[in-house]
PDB file of N, CA and C in Angstrom:
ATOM      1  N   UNK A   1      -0.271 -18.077   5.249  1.00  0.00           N
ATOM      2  CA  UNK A   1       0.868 -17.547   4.514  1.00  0.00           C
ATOM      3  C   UNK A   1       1.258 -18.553   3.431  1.00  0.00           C
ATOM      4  N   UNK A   2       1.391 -17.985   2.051  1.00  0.00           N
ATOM      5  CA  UNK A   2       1.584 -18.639   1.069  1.00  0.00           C
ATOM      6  C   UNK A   2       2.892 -19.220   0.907  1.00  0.00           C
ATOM      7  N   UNK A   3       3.215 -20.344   0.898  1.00  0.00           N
ATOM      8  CA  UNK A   3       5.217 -20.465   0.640  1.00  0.00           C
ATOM      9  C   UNK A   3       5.792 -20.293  -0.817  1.00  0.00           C
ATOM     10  N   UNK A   4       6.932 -19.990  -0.648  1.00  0.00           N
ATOM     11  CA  UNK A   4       8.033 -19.746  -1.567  1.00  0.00           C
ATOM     12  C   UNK A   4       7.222 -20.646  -2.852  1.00  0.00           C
ATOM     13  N   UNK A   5       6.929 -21.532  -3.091  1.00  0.00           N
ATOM     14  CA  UNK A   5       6.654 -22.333  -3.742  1.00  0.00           C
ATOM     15  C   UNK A   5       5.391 -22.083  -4.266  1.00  0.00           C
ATOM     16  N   UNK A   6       4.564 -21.507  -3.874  1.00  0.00           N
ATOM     17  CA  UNK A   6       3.009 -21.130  -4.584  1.00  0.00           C
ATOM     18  C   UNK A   6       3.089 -19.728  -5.208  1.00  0.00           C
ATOM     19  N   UNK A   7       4.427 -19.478  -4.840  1.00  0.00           N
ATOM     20  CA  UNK A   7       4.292 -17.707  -5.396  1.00  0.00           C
ATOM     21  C   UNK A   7       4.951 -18.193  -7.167  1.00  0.00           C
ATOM     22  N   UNK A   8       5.787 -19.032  -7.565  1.00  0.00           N
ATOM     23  CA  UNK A   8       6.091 -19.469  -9.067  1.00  0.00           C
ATOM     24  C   UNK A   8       4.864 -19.548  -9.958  1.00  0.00           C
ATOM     25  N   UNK A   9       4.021 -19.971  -9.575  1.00  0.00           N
ATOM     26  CA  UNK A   9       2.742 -20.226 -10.476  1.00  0.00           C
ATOM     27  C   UNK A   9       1.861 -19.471 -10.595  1.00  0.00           C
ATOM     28  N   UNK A  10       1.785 -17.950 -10.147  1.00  0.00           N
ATOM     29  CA  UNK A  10       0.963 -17.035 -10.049  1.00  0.00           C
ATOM     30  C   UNK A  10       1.638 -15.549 -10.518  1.00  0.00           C
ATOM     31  N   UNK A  11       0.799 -14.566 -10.715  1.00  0.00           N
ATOM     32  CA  UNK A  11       1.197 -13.506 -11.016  1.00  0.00           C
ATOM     33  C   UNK A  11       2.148 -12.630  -9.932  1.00  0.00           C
ATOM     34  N   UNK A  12       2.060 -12.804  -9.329  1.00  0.00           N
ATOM     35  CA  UNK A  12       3.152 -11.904  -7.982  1.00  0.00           C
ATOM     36  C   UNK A  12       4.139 -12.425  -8.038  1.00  0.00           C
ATOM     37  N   UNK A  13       4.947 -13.253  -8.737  1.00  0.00           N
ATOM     38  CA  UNK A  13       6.262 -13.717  -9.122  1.00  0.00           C
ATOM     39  C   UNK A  13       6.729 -12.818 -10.592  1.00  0.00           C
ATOM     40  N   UNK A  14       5.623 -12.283 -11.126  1.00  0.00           N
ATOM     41  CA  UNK A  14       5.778 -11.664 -12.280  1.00  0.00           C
ATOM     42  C   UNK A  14       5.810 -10.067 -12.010  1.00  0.00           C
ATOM     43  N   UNK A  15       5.506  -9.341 -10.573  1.00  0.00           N
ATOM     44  CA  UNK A  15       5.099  -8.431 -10.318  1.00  0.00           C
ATOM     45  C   UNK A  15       6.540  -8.077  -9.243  1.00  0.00           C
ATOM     46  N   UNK A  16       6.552  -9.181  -8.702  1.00  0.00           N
ATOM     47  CA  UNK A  16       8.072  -8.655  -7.541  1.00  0.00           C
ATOM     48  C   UNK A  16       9.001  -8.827  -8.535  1.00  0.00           C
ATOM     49  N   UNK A  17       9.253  -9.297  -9.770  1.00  0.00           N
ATOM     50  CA  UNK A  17      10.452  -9.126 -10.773  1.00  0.00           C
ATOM     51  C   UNK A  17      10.434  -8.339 -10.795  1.00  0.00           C
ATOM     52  N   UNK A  18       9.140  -7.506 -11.516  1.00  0.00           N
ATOM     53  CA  UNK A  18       9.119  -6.053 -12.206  1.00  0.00           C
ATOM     54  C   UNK A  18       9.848  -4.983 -10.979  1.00  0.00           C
ATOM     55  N   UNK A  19       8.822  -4.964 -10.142  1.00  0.00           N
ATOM     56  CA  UNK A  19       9.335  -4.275  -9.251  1.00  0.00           C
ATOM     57  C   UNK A  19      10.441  -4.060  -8.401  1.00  0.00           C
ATOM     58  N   UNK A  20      11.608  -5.513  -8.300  1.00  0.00           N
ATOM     59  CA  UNK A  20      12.518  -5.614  -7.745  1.00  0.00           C
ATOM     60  C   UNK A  20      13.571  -5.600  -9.423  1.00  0.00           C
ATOM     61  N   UNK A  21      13.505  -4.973 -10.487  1.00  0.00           N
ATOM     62  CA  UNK A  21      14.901  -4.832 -11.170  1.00  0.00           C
ATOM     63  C   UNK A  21      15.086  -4.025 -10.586  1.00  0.00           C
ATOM     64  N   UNK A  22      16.539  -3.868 -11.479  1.00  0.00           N
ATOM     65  CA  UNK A  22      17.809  -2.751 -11.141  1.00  0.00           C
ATOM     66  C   UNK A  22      17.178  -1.535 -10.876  1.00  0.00           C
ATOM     67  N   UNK A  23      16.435  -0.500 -12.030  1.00  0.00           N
ATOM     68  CA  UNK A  23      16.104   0.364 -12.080  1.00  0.00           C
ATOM     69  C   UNK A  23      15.017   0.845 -11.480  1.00  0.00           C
ATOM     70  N   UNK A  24      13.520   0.231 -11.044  1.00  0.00           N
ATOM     71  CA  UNK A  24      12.331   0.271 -10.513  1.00  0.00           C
ATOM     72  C   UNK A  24      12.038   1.340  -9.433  1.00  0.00           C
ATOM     73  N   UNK A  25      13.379   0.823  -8.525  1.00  0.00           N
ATOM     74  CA  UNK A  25      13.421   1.270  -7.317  1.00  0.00           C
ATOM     75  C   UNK A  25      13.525   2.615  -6.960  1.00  0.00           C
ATOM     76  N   UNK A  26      15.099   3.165  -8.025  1.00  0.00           N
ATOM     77  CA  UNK A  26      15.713   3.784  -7.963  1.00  0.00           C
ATOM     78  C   UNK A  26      14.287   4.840  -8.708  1.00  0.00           C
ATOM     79  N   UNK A  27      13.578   5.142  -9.396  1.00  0.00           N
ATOM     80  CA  UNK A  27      12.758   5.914 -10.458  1.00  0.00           C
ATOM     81  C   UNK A  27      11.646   6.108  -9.140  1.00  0.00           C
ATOM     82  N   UNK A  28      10.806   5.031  -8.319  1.00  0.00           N
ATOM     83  CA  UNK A  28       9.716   5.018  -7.856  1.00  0.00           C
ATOM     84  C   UNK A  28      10.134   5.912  -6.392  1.00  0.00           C
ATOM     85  N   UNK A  29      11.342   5.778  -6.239  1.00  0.00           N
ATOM     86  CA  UNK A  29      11.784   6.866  -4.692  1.00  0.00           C
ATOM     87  C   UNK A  29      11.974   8.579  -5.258  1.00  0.00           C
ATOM     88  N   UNK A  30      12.642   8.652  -6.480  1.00  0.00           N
ATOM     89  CA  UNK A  30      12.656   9.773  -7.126  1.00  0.00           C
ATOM     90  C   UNK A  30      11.635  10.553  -7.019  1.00  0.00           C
ATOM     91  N   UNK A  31      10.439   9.511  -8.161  1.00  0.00           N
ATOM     92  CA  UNK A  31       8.867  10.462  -8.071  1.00  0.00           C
ATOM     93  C   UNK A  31       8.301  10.694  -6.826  1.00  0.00           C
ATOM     94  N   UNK A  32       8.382   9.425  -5.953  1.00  0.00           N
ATOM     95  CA  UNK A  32       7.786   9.817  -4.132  1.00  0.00           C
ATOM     96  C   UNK A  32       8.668  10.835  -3.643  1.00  0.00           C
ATOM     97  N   UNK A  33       9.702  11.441  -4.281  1.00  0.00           N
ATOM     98  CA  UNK A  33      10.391  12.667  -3.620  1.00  0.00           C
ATOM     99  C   UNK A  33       9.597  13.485  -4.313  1.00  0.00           C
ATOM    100  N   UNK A  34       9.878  14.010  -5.311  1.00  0.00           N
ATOM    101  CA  UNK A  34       9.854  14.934  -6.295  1.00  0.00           C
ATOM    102  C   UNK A  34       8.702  15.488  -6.840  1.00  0.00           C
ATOM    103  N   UNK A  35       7.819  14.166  -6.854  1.00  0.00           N
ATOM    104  CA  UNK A  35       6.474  14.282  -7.373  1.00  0.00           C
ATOM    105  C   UNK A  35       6.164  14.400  -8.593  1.00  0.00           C
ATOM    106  N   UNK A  36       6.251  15.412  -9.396  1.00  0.00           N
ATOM    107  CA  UNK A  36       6.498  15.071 -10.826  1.00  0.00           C
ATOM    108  C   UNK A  36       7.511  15.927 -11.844  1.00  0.00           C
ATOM    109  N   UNK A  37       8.098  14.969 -12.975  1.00  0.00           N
ATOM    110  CA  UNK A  37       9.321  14.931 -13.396  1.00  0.00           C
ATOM    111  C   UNK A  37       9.339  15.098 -15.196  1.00  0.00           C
ATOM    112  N   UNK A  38      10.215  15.736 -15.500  1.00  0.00           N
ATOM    113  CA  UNK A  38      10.500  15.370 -16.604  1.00  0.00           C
ATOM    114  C   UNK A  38      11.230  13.676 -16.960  1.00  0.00           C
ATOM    115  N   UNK A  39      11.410  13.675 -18.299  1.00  0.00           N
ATOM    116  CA  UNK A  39      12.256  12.447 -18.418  1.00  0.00           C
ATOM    117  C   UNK A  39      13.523  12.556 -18.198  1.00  0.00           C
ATOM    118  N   UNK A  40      14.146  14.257 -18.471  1.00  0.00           N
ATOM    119  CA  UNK A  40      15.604  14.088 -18.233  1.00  0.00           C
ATOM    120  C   UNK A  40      15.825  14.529 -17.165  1.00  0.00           C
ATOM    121  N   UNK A  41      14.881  15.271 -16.265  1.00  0.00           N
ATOM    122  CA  UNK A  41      15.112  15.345 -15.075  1.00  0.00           C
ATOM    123  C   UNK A  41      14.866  13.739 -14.139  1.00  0.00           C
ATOM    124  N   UNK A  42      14.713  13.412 -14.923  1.00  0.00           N
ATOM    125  CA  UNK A  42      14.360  11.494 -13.843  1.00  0.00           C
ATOM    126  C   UNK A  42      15.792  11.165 -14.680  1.00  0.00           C
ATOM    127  N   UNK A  43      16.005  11.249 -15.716  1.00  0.00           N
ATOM    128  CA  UNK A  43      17.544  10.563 -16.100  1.00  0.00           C
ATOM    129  C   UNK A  43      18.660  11.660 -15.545  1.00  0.00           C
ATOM    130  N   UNK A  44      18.901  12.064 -15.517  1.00  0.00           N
ATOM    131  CA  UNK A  44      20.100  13.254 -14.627  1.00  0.00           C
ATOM    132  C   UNK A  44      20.121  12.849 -13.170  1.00  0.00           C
ATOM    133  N   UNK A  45      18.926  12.387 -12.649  1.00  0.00           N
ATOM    134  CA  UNK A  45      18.704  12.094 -11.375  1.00  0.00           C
ATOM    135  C   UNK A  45      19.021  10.616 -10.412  1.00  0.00           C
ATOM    136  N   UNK A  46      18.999   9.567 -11.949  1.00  0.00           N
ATOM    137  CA  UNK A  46      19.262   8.546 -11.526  1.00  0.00           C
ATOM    138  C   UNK A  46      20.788   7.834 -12.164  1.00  0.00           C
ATOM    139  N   UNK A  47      21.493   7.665 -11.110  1.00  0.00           N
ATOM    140  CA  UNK A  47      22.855   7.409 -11.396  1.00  0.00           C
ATOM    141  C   UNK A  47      22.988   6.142 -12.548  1.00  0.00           C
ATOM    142  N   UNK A  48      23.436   6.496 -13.476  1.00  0.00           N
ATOM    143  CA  UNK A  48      24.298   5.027 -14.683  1.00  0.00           C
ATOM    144  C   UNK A  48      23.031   4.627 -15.383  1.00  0.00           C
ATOM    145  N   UNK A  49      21.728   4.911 -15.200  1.00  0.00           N
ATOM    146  CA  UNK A  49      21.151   4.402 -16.082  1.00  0.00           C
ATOM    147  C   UNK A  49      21.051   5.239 -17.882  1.00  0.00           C
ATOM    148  N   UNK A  50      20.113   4.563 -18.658  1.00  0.00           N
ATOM    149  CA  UNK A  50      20.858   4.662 -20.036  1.00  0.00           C
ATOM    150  C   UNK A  50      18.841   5.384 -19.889  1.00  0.00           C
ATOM    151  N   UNK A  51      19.015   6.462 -21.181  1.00  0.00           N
ATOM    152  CA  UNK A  51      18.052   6.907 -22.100  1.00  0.00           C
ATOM    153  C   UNK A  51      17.210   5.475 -22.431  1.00  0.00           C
ATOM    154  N   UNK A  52      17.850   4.263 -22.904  1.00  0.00           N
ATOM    155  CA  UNK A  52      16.600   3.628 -23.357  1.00  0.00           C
ATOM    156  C   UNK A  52      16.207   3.015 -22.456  1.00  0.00           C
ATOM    157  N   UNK A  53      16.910   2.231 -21.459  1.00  0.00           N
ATOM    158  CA  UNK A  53      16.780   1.904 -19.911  1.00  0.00           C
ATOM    159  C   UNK A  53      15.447   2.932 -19.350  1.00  0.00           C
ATOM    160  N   UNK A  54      15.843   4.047 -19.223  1.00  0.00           N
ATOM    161  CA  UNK A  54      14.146   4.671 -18.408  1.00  0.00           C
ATOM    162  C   UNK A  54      13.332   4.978 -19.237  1.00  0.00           C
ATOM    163  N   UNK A  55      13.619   4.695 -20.766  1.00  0.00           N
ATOM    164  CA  UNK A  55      12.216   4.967 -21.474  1.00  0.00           C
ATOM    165  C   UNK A  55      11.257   3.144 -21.005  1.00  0.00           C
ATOM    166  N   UNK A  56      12.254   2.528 -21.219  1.00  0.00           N
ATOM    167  CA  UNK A  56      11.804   0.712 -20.891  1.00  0.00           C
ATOM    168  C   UNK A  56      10.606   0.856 -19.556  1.00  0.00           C
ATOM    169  N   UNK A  57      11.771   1.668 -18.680  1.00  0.00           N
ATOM    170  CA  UNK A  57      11.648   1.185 -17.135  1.00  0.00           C
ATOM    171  C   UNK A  57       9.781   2.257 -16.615  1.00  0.00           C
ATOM    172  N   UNK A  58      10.529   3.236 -17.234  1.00  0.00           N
ATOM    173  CA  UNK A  58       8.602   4.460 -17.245  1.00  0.00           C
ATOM    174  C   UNK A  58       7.627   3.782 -18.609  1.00  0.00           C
ATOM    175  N   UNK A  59       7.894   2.887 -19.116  1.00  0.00           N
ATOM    176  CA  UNK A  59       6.545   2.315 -19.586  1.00  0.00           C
ATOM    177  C   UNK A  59       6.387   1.381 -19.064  1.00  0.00           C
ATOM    178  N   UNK A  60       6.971   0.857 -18.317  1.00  0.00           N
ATOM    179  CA  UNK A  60       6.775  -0.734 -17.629  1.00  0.00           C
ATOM    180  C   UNK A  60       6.177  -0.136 -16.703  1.00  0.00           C
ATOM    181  N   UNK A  61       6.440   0.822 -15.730  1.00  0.00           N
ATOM    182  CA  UNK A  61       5.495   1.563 -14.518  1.00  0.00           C
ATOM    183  C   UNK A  61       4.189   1.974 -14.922  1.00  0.00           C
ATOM    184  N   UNK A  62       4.376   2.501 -16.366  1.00  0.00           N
ATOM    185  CA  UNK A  62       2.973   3.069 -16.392  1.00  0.00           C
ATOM    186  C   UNK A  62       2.002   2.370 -16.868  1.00  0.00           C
ATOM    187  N   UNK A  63       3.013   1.067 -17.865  1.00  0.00           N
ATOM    188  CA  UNK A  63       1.549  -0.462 -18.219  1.00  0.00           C
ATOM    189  C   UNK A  63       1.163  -0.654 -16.986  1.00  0.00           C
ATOM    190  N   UNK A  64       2.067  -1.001 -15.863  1.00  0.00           N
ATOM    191  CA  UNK A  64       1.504  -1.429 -14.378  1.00  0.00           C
ATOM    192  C   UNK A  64       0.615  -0.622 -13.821  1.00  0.00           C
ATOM    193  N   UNK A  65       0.290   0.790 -13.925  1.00  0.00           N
ATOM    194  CA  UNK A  65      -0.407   1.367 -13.134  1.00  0.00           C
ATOM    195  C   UNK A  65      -0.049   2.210 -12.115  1.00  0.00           C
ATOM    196  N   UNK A  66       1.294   2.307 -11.948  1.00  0.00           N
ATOM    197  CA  UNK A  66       2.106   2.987 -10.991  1.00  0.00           C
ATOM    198  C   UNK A  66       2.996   4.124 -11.195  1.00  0.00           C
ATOM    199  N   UNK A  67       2.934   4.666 -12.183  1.00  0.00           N
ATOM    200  CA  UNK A  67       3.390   5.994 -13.116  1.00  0.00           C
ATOM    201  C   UNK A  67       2.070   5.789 -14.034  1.00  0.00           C
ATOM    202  N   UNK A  68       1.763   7.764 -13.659  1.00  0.00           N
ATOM    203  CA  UNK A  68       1.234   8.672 -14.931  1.00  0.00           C
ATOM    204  C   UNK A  68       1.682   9.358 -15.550  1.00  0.00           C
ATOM    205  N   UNK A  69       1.677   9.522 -17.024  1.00  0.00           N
ATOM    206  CA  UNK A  69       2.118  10.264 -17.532  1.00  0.00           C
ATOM    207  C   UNK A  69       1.399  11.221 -18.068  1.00  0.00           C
ATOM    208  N   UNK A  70       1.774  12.302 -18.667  1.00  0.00           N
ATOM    209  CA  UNK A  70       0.656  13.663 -19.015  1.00  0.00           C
ATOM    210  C   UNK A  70       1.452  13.968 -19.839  1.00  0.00           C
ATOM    211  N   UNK A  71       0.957  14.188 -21.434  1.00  0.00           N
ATOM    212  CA  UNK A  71       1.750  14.611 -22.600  1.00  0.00           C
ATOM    213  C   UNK A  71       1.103  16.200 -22.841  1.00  0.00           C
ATOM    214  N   UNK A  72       2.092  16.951 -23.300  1.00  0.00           N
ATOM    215  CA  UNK A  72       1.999  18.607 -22.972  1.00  0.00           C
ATOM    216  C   UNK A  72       2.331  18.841 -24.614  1.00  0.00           C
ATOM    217  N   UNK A  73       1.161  19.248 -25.361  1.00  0.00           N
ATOM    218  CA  UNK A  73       1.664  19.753 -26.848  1.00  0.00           C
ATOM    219  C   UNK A  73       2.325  21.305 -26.754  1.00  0.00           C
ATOM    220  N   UNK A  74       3.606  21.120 -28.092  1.00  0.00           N
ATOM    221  CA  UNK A  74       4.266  21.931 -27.767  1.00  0.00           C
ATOM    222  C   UNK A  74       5.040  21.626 -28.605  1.00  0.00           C
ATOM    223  N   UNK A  75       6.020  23.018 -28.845  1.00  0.00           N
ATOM    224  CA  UNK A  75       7.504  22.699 -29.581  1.00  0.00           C
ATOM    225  C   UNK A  75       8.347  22.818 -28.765  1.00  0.00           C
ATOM    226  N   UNK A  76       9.206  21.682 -28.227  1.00  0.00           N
ATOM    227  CA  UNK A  76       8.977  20.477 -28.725  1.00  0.00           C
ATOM    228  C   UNK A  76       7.800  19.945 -27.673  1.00  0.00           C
ATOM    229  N   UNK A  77       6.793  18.721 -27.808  1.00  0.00           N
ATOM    230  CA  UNK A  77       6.129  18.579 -26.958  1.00  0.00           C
ATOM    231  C   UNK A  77       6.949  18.245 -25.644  1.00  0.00           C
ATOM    232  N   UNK A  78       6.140  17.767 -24.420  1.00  0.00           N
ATOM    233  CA  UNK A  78       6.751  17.538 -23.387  1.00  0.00           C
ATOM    234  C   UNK A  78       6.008  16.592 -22.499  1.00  0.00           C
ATOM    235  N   UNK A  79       6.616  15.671 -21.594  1.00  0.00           N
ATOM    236  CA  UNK A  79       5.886  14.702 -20.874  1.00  0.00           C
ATOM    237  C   UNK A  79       6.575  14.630 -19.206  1.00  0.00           C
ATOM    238  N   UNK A  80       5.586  14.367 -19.012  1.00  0.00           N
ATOM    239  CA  UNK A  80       5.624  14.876 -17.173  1.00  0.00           C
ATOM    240  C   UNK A  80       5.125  13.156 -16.525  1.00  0.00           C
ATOM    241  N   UNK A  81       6.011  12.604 -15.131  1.00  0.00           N
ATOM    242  CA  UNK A  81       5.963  11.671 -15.165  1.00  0.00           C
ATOM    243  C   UNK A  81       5.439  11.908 -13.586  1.00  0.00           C
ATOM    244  N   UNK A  82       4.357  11.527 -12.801  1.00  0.00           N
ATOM    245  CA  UNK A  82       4.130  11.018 -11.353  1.00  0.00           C
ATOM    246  C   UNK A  82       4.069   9.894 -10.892  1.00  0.00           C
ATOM    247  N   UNK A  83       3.985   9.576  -9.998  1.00  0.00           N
ATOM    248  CA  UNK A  83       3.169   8.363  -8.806  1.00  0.00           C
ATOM    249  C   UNK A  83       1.580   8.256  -9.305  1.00  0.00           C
ATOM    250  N   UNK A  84       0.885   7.445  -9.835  1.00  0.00           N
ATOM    251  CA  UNK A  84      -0.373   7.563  -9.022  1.00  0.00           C
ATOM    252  C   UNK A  84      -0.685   6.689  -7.848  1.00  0.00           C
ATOM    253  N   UNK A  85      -2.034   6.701  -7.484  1.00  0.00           N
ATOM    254  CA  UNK A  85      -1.919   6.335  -5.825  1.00  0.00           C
ATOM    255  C   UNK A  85      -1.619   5.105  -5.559  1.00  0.00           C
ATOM    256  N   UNK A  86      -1.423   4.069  -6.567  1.00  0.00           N
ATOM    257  CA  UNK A  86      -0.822   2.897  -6.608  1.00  0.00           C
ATOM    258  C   UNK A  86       0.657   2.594  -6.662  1.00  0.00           C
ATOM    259  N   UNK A  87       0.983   3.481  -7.200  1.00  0.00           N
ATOM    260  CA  UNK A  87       2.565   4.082  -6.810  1.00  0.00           C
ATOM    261  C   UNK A  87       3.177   4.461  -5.789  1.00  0.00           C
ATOM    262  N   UNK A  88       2.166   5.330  -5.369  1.00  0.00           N
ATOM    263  CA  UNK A  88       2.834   6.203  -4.002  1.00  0.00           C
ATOM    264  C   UNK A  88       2.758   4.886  -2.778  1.00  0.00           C
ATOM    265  N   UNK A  89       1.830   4.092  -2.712  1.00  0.00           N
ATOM    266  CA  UNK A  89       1.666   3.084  -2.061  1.00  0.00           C
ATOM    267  C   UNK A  89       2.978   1.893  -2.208  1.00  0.00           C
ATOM    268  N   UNK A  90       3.233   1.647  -3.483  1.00  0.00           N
ATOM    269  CA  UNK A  90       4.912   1.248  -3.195  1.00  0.00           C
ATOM    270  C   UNK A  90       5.812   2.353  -3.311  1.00  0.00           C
ATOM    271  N   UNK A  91       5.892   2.818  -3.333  1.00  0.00           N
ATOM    272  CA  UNK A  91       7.026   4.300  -2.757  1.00  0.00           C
ATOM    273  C   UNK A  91       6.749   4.208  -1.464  1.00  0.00           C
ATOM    274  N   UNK A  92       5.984   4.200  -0.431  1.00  0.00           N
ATOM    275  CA  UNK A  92       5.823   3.515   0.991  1.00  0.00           C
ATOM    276  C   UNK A  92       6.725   2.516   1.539  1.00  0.00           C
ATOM    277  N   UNK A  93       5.988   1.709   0.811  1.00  0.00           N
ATOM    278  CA  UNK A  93       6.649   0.388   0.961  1.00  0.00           C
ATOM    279  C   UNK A  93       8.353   0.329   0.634  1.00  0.00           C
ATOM    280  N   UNK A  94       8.651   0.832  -0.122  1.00  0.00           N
ATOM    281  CA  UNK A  94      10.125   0.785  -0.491  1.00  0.00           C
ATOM    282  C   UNK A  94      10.591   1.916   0.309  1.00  0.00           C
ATOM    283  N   UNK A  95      10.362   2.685   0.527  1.00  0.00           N
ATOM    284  CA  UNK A  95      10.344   3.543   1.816  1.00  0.00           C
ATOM    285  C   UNK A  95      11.148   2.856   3.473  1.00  0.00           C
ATOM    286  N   UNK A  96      10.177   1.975   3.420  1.00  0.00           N
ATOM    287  CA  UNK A  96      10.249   1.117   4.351  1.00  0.00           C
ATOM    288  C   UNK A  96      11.534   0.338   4.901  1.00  0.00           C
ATOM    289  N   UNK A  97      11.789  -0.103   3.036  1.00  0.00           N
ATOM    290  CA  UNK A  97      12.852  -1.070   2.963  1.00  0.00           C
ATOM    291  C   UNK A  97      14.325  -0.089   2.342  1.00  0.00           C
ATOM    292  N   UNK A  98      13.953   1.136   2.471  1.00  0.00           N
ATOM    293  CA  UNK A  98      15.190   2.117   2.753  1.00  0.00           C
ATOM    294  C   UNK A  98      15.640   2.330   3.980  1.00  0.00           C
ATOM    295  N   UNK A  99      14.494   2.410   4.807  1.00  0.00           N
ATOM    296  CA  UNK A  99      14.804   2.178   6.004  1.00  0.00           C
ATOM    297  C   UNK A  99      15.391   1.387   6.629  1.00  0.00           C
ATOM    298  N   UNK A 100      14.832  -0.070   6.476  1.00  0.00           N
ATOM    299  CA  UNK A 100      15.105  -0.964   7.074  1.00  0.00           C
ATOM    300  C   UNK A 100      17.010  -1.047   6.412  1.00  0.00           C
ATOM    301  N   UNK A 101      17.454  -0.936   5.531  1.00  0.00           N
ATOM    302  CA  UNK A 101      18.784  -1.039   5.060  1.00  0.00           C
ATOM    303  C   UNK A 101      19.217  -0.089   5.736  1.00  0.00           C
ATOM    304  N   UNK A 102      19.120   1.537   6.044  1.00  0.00           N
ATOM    305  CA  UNK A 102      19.660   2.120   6.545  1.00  0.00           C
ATOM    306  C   UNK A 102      19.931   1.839   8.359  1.00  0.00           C
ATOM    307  N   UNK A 103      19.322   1.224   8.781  1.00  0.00           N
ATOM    308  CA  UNK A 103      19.585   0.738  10.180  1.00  0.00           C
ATOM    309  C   UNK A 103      19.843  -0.395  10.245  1.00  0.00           C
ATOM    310  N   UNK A 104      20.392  -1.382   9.411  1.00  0.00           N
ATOM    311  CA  UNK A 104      21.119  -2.579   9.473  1.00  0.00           C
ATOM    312  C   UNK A 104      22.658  -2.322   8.407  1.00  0.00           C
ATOM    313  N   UNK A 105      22.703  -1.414   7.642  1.00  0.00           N
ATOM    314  CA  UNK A 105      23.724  -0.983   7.205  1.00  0.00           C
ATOM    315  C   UNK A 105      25.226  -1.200   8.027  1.00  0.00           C
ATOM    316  N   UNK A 106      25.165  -0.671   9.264  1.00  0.00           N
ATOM    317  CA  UNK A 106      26.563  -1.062  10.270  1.00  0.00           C
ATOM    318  C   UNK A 106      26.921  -2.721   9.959  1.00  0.00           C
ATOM    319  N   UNK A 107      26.006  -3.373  10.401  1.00  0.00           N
ATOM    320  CA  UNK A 107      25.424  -5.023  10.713  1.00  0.00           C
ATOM    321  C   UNK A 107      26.021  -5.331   9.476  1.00  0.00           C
ATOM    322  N   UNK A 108      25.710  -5.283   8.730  1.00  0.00           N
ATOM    323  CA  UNK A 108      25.878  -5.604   7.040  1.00  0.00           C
ATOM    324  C   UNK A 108      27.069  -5.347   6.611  1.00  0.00           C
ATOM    325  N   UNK A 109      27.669  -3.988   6.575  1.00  0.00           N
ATOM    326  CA  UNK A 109      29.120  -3.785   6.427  1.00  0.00           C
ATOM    327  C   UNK A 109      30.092  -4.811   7.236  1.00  0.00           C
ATOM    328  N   UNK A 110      29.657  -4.911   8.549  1.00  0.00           N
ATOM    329  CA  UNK A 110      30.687  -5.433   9.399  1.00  0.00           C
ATOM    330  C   UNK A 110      30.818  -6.862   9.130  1.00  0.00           C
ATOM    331  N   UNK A 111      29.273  -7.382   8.771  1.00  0.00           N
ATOM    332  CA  UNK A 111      29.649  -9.120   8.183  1.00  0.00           C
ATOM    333  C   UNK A 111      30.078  -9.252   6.584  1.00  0.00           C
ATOM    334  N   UNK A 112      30.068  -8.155   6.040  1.00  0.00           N
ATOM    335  CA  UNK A 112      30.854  -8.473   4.751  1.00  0.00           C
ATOM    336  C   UNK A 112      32.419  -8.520   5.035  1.00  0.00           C
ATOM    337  N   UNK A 113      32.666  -7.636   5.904  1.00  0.00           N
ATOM    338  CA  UNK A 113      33.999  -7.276   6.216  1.00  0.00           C
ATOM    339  C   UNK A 113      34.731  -8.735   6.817  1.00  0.00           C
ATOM    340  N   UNK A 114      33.463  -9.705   7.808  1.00  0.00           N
ATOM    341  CA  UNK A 114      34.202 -10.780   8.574  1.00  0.00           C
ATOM    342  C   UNK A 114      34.269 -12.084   7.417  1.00  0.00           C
ATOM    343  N   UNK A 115      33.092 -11.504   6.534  1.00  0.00           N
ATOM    344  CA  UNK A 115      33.437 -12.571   5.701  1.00  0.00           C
ATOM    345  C   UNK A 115      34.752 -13.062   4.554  1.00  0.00           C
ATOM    346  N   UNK A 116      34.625 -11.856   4.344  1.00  0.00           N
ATOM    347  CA  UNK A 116      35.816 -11.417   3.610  1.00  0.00           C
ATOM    348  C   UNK A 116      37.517 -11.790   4.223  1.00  0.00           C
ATOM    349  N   UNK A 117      37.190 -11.562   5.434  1.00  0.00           N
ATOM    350  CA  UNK A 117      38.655 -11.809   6.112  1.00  0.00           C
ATOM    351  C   UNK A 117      38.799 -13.130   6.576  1.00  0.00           C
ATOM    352  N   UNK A 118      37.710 -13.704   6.421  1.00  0.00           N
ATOM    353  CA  UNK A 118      36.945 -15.576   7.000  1.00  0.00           C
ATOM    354  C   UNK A 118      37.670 -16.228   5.602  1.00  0.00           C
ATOM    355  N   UNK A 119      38.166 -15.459   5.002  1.00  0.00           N
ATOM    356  CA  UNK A 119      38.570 -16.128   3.374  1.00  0.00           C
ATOM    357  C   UNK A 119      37.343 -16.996   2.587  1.00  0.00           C
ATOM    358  N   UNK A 120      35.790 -16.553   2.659  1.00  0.00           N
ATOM    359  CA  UNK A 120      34.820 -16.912   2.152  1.00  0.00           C
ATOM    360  C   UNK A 120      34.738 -18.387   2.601  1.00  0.00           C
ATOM    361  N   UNK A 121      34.694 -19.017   3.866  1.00  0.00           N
ATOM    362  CA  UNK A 121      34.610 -20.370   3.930  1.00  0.00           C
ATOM    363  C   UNK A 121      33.293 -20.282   4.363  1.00  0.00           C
TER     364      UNK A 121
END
């Protein structure tokens, strides 16, 4: 097992950023629901984020390899956004770690709550 310290100098420090911003998460559980999306149906869908925010956030997925996109000629044209199987594979994984929050959620509330009343010491 690699430590905290060997992961700075390599690419997987550059890859759990990407994948752990604000927005990543929230877009990659969408498509593992939904499967595939418009853009304003992925923006209607995801709470507070901005038009240029998921244009940023669906090309950063799809340089990575983890969103496809499929452009549809047309008036006006149209673009359709999925998982591919490198995607759906972290949509798993974050899956996981929905989980895991949803059954430590009690745990978590209740020590914010003691901390809070601990007057942050």
């Amino acid at each position: 097992m690699k430590s905290t310290n060997d992961y700075n100098c390599c690419p997987v420090k550059d890859i759990l950023g990407r994948i752990g911003d604000k927005w990543t998460l929230h877009v990659v559980l969408l498509l593992g629901e939904k499967k595939t999306l418009r853009f304003n149906e992925i923006k209607n869908n995801v709470n507070g984020i901005s038009q240029r925010m998921l244009a940023v956030t669906l090309r950063s997925l799809e340089h990575d390899g983890l969103v496809k996109r499929t452009l549809y000629a047309g008036v006006p044209p149209r673009a359709d956004y999925e998982l591919t199987p490198m995607g759906l594979g972290l949509y798993g994984q974050f899956q996981s770690l929905v989980l895991w929050a949803e059954q430590n959620m009690e745990d978590i509330m209740k020590s914010r709550r003691n901390f809070e009343i601990d007057g942050n010491q």
